[in-house]
Protein backbone atom coordinates (compact mmCIF):
# COMPACT_ATOMS: atom_id res chain seq x y z
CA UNK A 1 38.01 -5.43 -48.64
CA UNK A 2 41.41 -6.20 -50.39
CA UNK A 3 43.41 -3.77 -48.17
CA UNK A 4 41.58 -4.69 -45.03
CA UNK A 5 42.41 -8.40 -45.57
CA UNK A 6 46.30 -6.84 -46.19
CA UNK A 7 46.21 -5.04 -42.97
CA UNK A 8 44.33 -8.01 -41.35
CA UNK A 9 47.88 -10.12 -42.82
CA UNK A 10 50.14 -7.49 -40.68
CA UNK A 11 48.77 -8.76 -37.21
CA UNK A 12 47.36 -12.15 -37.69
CA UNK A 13 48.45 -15.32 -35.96
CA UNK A 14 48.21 -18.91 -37.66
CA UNK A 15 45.77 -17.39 -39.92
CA UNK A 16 42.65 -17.05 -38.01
CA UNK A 17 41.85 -13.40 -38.83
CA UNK A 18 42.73 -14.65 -42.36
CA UNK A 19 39.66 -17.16 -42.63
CA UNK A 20 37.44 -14.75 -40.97
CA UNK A 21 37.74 -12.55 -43.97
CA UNK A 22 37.99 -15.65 -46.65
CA UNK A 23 34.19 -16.62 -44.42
CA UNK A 24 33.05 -12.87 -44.81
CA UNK A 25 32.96 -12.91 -48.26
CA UNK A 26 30.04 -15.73 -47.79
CA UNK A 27 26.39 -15.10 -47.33
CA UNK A 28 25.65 -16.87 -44.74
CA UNK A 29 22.33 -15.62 -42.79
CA UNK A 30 20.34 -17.95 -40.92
CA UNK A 31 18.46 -20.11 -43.68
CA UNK A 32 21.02 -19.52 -45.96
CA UNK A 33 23.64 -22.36 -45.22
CA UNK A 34 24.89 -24.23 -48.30
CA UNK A 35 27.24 -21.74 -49.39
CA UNK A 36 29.34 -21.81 -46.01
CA UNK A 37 28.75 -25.39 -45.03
CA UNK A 38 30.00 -26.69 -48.80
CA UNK A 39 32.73 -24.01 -48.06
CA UNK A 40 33.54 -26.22 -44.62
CA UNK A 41 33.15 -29.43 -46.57
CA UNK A 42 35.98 -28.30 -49.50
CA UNK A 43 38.48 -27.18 -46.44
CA UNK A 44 38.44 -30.82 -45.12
CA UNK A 45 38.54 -32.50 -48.45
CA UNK A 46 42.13 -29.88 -49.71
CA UNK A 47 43.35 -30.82 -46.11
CA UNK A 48 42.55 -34.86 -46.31
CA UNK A 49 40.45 -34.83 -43.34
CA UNK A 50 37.49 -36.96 -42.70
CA UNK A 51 34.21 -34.78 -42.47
CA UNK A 52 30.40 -35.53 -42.10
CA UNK A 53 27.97 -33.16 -43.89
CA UNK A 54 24.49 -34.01 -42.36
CA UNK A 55 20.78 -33.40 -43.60
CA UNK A 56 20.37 -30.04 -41.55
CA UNK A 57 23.97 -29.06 -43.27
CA UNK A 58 25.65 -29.10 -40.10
CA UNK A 59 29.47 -30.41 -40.74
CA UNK A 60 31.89 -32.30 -38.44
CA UNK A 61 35.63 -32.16 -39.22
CA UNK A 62 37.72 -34.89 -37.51
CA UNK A 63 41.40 -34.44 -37.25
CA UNK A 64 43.56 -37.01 -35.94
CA UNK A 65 45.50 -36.74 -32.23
CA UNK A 66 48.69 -35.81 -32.44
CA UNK A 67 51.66 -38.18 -30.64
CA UNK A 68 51.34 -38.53 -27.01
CA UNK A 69 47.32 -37.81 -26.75
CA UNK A 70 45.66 -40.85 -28.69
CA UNK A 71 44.80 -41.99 -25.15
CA UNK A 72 42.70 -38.54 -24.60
CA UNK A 73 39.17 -38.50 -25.64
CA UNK A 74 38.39 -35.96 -28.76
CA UNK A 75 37.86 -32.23 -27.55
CA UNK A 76 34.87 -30.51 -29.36
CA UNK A 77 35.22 -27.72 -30.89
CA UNK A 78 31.45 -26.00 -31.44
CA UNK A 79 30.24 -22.96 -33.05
CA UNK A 80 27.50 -22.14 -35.41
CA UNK A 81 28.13 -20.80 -38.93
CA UNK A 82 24.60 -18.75 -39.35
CA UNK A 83 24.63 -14.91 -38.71
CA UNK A 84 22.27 -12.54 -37.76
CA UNK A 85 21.86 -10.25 -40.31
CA UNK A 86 21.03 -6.52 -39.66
CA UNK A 87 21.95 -3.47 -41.53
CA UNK A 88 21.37 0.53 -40.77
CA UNK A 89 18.10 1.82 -42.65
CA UNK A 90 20.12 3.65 -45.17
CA UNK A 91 22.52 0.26 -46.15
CA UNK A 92 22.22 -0.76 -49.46
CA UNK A 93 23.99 -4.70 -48.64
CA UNK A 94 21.89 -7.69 -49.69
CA UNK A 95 22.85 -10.36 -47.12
CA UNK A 96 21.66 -13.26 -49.80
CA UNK A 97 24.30 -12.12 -52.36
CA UNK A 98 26.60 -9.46 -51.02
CA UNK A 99 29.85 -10.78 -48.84
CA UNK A 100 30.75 -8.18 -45.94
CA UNK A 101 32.51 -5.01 -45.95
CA UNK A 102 35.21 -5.14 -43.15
CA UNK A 103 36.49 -2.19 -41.81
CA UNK A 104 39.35 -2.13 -39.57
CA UNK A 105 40.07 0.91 -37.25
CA UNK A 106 43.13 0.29 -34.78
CA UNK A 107 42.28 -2.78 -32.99
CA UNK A 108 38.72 -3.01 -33.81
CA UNK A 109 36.90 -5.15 -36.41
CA UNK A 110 33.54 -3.65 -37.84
CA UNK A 111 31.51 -4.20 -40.66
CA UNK A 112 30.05 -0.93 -42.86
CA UNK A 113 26.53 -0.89 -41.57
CA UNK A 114 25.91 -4.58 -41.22
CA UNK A 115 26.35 -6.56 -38.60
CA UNK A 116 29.97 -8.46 -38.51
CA UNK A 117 29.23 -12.02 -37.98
CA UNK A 118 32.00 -12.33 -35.20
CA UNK A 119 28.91 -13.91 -33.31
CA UNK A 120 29.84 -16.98 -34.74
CA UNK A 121 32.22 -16.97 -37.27
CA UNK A 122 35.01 -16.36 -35.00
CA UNK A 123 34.17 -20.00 -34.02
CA UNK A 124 34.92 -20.85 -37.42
CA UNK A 125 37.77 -19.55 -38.24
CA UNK A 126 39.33 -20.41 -34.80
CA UNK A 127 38.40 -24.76 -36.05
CA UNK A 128 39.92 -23.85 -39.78
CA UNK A 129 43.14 -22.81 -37.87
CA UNK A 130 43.67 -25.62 -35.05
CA UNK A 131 42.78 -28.43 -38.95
CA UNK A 132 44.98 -26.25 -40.52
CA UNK A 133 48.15 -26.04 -38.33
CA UNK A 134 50.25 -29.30 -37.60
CA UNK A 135 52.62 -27.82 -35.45
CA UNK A 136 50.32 -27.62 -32.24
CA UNK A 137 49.63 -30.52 -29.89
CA UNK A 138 46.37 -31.72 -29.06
CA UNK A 139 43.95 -34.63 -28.59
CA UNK A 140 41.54 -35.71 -31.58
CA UNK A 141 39.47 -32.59 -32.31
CA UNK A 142 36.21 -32.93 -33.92
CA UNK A 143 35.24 -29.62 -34.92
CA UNK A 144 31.48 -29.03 -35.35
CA UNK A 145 30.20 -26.20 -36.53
CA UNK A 146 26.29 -25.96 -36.41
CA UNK A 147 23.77 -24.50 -38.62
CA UNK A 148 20.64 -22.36 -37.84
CA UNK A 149 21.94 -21.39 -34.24
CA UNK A 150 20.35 -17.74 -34.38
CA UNK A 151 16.80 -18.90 -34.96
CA UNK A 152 15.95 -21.87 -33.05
CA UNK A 153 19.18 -24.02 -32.77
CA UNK A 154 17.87 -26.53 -35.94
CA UNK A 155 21.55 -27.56 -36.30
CA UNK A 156 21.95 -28.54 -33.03
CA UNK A 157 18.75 -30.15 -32.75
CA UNK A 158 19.12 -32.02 -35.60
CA UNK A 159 22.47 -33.30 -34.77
CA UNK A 160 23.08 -36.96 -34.82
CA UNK A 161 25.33 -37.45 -31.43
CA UNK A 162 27.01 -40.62 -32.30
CA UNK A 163 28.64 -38.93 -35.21
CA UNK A 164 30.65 -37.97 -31.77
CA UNK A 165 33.16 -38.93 -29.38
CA UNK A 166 34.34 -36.52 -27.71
CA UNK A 167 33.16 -36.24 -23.70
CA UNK A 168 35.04 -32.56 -23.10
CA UNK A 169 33.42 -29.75 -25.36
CA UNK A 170 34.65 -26.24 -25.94
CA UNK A 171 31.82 -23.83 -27.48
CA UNK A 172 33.42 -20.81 -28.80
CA UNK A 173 30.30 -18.47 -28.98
CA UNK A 174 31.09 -15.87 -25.76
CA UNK A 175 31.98 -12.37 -26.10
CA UNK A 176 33.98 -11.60 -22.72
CA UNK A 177 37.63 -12.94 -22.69
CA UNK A 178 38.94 -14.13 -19.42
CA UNK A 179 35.00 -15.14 -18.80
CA UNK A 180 34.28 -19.12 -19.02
CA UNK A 181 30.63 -19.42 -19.33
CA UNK A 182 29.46 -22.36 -17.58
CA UNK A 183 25.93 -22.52 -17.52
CA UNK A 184 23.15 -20.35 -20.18
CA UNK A 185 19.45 -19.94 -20.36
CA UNK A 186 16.91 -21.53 -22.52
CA UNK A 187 14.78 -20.33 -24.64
CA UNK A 188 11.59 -20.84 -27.63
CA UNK A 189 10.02 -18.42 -30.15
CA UNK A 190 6.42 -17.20 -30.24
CA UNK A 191 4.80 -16.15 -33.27
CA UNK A 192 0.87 -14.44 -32.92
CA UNK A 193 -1.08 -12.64 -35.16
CA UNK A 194 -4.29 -10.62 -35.40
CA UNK A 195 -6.66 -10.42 -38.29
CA UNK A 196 -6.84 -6.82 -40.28
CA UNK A 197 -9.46 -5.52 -41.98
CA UNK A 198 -9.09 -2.29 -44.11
CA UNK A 199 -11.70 0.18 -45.34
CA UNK A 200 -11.02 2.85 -47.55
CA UNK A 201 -10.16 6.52 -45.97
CA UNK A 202 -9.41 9.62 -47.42
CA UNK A 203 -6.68 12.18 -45.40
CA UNK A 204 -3.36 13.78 -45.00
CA UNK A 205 -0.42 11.52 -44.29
CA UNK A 206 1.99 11.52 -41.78
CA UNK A 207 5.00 9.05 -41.40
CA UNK A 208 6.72 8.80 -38.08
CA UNK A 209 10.13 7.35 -37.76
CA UNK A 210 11.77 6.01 -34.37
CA UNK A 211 15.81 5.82 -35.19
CA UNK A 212 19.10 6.07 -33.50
CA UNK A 213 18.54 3.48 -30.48
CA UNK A 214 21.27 1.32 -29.73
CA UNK A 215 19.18 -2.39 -30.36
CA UNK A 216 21.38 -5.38 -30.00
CA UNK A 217 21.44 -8.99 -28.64
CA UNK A 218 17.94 -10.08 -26.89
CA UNK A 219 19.86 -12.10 -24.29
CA UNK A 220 23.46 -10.66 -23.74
CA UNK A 221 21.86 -6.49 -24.12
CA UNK A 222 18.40 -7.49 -22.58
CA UNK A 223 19.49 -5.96 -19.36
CA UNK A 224 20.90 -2.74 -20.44
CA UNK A 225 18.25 -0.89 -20.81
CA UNK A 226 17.89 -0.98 -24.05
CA UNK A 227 14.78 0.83 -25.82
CA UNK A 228 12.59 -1.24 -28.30
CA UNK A 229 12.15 1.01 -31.37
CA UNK A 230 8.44 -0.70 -31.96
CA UNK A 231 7.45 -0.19 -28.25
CA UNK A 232 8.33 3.47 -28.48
CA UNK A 233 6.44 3.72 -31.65
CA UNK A 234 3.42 2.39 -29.90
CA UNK A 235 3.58 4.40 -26.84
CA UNK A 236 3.54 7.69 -29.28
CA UNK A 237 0.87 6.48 -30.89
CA UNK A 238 -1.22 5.98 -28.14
CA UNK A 239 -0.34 9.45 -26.74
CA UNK A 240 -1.31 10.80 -30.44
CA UNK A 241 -5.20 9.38 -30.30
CA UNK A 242 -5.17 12.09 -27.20
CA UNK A 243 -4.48 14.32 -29.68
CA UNK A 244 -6.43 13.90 -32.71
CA UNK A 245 -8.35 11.13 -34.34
CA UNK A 246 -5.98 9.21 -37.00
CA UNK A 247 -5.94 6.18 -39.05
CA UNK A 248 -3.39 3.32 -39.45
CA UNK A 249 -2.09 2.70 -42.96
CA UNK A 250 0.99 0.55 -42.29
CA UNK A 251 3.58 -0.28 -39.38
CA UNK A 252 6.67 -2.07 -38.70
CA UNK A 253 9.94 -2.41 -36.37
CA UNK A 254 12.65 -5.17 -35.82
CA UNK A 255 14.50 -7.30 -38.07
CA UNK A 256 15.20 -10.27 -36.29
CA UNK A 257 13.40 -11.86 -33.48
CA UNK A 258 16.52 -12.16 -30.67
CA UNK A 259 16.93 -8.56 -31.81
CA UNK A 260 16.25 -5.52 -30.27
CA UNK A 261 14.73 -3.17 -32.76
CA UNK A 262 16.93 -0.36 -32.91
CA UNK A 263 14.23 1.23 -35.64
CA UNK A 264 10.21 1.28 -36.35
CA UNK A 265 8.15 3.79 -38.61
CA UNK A 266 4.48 3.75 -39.55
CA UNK A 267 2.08 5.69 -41.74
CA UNK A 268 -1.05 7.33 -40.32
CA UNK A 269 -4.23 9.08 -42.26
CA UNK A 270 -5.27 12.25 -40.10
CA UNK A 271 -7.74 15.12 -40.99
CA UNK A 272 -5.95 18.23 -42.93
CA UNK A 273 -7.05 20.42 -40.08
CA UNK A 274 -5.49 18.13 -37.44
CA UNK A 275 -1.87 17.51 -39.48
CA UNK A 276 -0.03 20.23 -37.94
CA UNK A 277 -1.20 19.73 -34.33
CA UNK A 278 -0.16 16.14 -34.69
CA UNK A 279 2.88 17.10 -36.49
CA UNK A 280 3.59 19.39 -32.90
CA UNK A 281 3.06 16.32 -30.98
CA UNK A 282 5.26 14.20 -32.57
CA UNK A 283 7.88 17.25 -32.36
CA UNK A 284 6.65 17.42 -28.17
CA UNK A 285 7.08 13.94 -28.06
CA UNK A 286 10.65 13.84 -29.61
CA UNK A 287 12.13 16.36 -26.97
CA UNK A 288 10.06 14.47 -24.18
CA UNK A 289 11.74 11.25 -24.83
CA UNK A 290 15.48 12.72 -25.36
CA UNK A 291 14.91 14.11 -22.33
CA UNK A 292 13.94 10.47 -20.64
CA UNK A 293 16.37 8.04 -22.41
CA UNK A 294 19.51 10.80 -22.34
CA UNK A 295 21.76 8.41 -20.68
CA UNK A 296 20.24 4.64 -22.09
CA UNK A 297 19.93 6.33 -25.63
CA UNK A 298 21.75 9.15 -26.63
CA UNK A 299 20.52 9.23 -29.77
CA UNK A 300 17.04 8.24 -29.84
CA UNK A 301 15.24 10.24 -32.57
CA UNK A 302 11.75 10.46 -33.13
CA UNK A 303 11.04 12.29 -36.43
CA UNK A 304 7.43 12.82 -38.75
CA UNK A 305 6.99 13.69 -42.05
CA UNK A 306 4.08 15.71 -43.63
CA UNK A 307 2.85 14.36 -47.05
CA UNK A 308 -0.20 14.97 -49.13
CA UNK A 309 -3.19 14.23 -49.30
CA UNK A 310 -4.32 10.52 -50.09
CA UNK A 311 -6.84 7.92 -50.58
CA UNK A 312 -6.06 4.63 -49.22
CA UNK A 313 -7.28 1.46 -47.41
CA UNK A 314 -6.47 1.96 -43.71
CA UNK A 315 -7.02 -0.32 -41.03
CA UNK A 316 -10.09 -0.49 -39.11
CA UNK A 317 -9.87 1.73 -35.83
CA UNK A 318 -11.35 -1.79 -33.65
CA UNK A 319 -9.03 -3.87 -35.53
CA UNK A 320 -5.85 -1.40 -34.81
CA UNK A 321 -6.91 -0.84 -30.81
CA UNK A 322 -6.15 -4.45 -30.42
CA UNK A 323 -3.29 -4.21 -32.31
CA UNK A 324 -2.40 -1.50 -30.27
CA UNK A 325 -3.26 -2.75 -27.21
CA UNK A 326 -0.80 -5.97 -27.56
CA UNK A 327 1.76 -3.73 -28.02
CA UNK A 328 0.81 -1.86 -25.09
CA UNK A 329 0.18 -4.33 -22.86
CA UNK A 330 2.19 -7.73 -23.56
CA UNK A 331 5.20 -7.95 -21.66
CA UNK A 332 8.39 -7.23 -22.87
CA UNK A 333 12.16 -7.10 -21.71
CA UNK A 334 13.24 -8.60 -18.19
CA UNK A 335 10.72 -10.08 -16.46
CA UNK A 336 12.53 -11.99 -13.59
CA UNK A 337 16.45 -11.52 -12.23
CA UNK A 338 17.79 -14.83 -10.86
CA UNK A 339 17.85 -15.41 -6.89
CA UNK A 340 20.52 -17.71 -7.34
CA UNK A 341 23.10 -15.64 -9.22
CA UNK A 342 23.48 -11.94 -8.56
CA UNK A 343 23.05 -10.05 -11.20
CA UNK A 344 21.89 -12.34 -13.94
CA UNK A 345 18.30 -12.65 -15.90
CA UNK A 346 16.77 -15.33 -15.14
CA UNK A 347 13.75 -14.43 -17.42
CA UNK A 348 13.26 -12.04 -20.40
CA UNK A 349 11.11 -11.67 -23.76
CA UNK A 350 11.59 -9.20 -26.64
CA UNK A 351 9.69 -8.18 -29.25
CA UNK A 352 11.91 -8.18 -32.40
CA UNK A 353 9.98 -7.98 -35.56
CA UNK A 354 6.42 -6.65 -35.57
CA UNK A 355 4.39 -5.27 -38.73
CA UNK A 356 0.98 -4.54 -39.83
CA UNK A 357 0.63 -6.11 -43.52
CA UNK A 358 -2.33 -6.25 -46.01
CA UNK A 359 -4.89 -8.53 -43.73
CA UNK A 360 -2.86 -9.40 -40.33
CA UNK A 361 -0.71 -7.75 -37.80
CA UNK A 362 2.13 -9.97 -36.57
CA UNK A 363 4.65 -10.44 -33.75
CA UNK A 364 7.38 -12.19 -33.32
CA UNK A 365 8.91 -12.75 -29.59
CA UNK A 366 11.86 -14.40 -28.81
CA UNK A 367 11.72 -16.09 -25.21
CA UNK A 368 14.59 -16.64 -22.81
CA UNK A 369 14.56 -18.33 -19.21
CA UNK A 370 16.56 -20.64 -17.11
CA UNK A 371 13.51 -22.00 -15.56
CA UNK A 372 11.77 -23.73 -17.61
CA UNK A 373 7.94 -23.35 -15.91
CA UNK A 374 8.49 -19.41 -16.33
CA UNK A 375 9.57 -19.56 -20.03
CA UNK A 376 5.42 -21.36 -20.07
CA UNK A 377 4.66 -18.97 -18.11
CA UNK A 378 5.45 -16.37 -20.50
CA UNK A 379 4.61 -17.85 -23.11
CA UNK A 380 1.09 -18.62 -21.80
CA UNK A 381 0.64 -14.90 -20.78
CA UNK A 382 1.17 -14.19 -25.17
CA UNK A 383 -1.03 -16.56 -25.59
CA UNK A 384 -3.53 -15.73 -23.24
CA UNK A 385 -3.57 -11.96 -24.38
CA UNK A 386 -3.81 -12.49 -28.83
CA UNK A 387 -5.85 -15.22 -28.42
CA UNK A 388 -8.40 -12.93 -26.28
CA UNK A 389 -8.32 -10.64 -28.78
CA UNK A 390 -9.55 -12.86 -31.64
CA UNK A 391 -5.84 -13.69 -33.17
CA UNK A 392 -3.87 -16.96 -33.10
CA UNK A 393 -0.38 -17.50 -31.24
CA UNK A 394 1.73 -20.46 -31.44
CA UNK A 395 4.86 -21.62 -29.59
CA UNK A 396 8.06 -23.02 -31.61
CA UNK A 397 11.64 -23.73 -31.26
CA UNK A 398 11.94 -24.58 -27.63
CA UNK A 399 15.07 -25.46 -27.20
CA UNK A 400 16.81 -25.99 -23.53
CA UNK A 401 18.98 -24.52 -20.44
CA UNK A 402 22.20 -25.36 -20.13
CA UNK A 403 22.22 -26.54 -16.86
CA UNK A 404 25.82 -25.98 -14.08
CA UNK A 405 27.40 -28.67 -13.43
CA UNK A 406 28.63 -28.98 -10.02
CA UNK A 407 31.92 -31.78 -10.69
CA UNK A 408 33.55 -30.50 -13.66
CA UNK A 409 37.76 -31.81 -13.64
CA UNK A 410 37.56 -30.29 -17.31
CA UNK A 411 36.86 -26.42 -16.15
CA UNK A 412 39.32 -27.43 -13.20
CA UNK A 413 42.05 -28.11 -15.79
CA UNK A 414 40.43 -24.85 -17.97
CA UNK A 415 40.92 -22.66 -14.64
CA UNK A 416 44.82 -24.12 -13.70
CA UNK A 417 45.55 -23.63 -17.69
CA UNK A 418 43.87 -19.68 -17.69
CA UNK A 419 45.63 -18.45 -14.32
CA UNK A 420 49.19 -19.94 -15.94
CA UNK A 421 48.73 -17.93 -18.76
CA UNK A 422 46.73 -15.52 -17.73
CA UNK A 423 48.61 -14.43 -14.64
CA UNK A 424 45.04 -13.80 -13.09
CA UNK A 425 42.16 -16.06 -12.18
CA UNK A 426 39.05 -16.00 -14.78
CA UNK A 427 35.98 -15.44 -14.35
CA UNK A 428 33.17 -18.40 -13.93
CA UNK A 429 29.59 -17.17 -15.21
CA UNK A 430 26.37 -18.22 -16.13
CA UNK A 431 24.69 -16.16 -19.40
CA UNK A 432 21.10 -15.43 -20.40
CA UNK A 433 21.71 -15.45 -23.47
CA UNK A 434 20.74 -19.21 -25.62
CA UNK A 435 23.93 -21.41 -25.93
CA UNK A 436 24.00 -24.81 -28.07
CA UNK A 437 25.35 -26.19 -25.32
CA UNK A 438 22.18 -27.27 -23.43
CA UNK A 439 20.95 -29.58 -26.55
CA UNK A 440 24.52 -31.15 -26.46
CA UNK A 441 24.80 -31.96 -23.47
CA UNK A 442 20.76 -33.55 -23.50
CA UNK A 443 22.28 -35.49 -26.44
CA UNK A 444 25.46 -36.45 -25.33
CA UNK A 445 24.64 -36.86 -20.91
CA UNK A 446 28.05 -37.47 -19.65
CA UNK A 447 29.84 -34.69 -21.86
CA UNK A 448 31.80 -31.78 -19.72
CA UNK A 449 31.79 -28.61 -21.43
CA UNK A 450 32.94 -24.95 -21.45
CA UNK A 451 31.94 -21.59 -23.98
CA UNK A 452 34.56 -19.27 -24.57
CA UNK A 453 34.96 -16.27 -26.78
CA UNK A 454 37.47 -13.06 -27.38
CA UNK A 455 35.76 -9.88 -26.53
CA UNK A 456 32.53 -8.53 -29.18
CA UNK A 457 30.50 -5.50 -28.52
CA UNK A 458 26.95 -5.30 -30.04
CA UNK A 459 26.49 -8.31 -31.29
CA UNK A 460 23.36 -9.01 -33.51
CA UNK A 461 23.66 -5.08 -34.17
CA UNK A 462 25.19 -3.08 -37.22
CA UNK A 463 27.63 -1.52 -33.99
CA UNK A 464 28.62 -5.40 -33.82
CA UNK A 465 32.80 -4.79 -32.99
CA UNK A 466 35.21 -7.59 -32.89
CA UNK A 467 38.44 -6.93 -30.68
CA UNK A 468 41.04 -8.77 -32.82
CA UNK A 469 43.83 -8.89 -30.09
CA UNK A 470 41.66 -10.23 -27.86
CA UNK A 471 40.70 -13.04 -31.04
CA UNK A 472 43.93 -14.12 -31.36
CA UNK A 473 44.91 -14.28 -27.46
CA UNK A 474 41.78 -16.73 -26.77
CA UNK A 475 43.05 -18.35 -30.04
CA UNK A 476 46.99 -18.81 -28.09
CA UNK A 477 45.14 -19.61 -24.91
CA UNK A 478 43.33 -21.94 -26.51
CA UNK A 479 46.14 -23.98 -28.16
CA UNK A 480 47.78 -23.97 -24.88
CA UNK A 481 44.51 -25.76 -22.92
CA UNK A 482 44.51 -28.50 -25.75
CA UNK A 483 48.02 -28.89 -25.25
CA UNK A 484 47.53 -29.52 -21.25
CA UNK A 485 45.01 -32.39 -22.02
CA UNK A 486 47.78 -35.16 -22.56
């Protein structure tokens, strides 16, 4: 980590790639906030600047405008400090204790088998530079940095707004530079389970292994065609009950809700006269869907191994058909592309963590839509479906669209200040991905606001890549926009 934070040194600018390492060494997973936040809090108090460190942990810092702008309005600066937190299946990292391993290669940022955290900790370090530096010009910046972003927006929600005065907003939590993000979907989380009974079996067991899919971002990936690990372990174990009678012993797939599992295994019982003809299938199955997800997934591996024979408490075969049959059946992935704007979901829903545990099966969806009677929709169709089947499903999280606004002189000036630098025009888009924005702006009406970000690959993945040129150009860029808001 020392040497990467050396060669980090060698092409940083005002520091920013500097205290994106000094934040890497913090664990700072969703849920996990007081080490980063009381990191925030001890930056404002060594730089004597006011700060606010709320109930929910979120923390404004409040530096002062600089000569010439004390007539301008603050500027927000917003990001989250939570992370997803993914690793590969052979990682040893331990997220609550264990600061990141960055790897550098050319101009590319990576972690070693975790996720990197540039979704949004490139937010943070980009506020820690503007408080840090006093050679820049600017209005009064409030920098707010939010917690619990990646799992329902609690921060945000939480958020008292007249701890605010700002009316122009910049949200750093993109991943395209030269794209200005101007609108995002909303979003809520469903949670359903169905009741498992076990009775003792007796057979050989098999585990099966779904590995090498790509995963990634439930929103920004949702449209790539992206295969759900858990969903491809369901469909070959529907096409194994064609095969040969089996028995479930345990399942699971996914890591984080607005995940796409990348990986899902389970253990089966099966007769010692039907193990190798299952074992065949599995092997048929493998070559089958290489064959069908060559381009989408490259790498898709689906892999059994033969064990002995055993004596354990599997799950009833009626209780696992409905667990099966969810799978099966619920929706899943892009539902509805937007008639308004080509090219964009409008709705989507991914599965990203299911398991089968000791006495319930459970799923976790993570809902995204910028229409608001849809998102019910959806969620009504979950419910609908595990509460037919004798389980219970609830609803949380909601949180809301951020909606266009038509009159905006703030992404005006953002679009004059761009093309000046720039030498080209940028792009204006809407994502389907969640933004903080849409809470914001419910809480503060009249506020104008923008998301920006340098260019990330894979985000909410262990393949999560940071582009650290492109980092510290967004960072000149945006010193330059806060300097045309005299």
């Amino acid at each position: 980590m020392s040497d990467v934070k050396e060669m980090l040194k060698n092409i940083d600018y005002k520091n920013v790639l500097g205290y994106f390492a000094e934040i890497s060494d913090i664990p700072r997973g969703s849920g996990d906030n007081k080490r980063i936040s009381d990191y925030l809090v001890a930056f404002a108090k060594n730089h004597n600047l006011r700060y606010v460190q709320d109930e929910a942990l979120n923390v404004i810092i409040y530096k002062d405008a600089t000569a010439g702008y004390e007539a301008h309005t603050p500027v927000i600066i917003q990001g989250h400090m939570d992370m997803v937190c993914v690793k590969e299946e052979d990682s040893n990292h331990d997220f609550t204790k264990d600061g990141l391993e960055l790897i550098l290669e050319g101009n590319i940022l990576h972690a070693n088998k975790t996720t990197l955290g540039g979704d949004d900790g490139i937010a943070v370090a980009y506020g820690l530079a503007l408080l840090a530096d006093d050679t820049i010009k600017h209005p009064a910046l409030e920098i707010l940095i939010t917690t619990d972003e990646e799992t329902g927006m609690d921060g945000a929600k939480a958020l008292d707004p007249s701890l605010l005065k700002g009316k122009h907003m910049i949200n750093v939590d993109s991943e395209d530079e030269g794209v200005v993000l101007v609108s995002c979907a909303g979003g809520l989380r469903v949670y359903g389970e169905l009741p498992v009974r076990r009775q003792e079996m007796e057979g050989t067991s098999l585990k099966i292994v779904v590995s090498g899919l790509k995963g990634g971002h439930s929103g920004a990936e949702i449209h790539k065609s992206r295969t759900n690990a858990t969903l491809l372990l369901a469909r070959t174990l529907m096409c194994l009950s064609e095969t040969a009678g089996y028995s479930m012993v345990s399942m699971k797939g996914g890591e984080k809700d607005n995940a796409i599992p990348a990986y899902a295994e389970a253990t089966i019982l099966v007769d010692a006269e039907s193990a190798e003809e299952v074992v065949k299938k599995v092997q048929e199955l493998n070559e089958v869907f290489k064959k069908e997800l060559s381009s989408a997934e490259p790498d898709v591996n689906l892999a059994v191994t033969l064990g002995g024979n055993e004596k354990v408490n599997a799950v009833h075969a009626v209780d696992f058909e409905k667990i099966l049959f969810v799978l099966i059946q619920a929706p899943n992935s892009v539902q509805v592309m937007s008639s308004d704007i080509e090219g964009l979901v409008e709705s989507s829903l991914n599965l990203g963590i299911f398991s089968i545990d000791e006495d319930k099966a459970q799923y976790h969806y993570a809902l995204r839509s910028s229409k608001s009677s849809y998102k019910q929709y959806m969620t009504d169709k979950l419910l609908y479906l595990i509460t037919f089947l004798g389980g219970e499903c609830e609803a949380t999280n909601d949180y809301p669209a951020w909606e266009y606004k038509k009159e905006s002189k703030f992404r005006e000036l953002f679009a004059e200040v761009f093309e000046k630098e720039y030498g080209h025009p940028c792009k204006m888009e809407a994502i389907h991905a969640g933004l903080e924005c849409g809470l914001i702006s419910e809480k503060i009406p009249d506020i104008d606001i923008v998301s920006i970000g340098p260019d990330m690959k894979d985000i909410h993945s262990p393949r999560e890549q940071l582009d650290v040129e492109s980092a510290i150009r967004v960072y000149k860029f945006l010193e330059k926009l806060l300097e045309a808001m005299k």
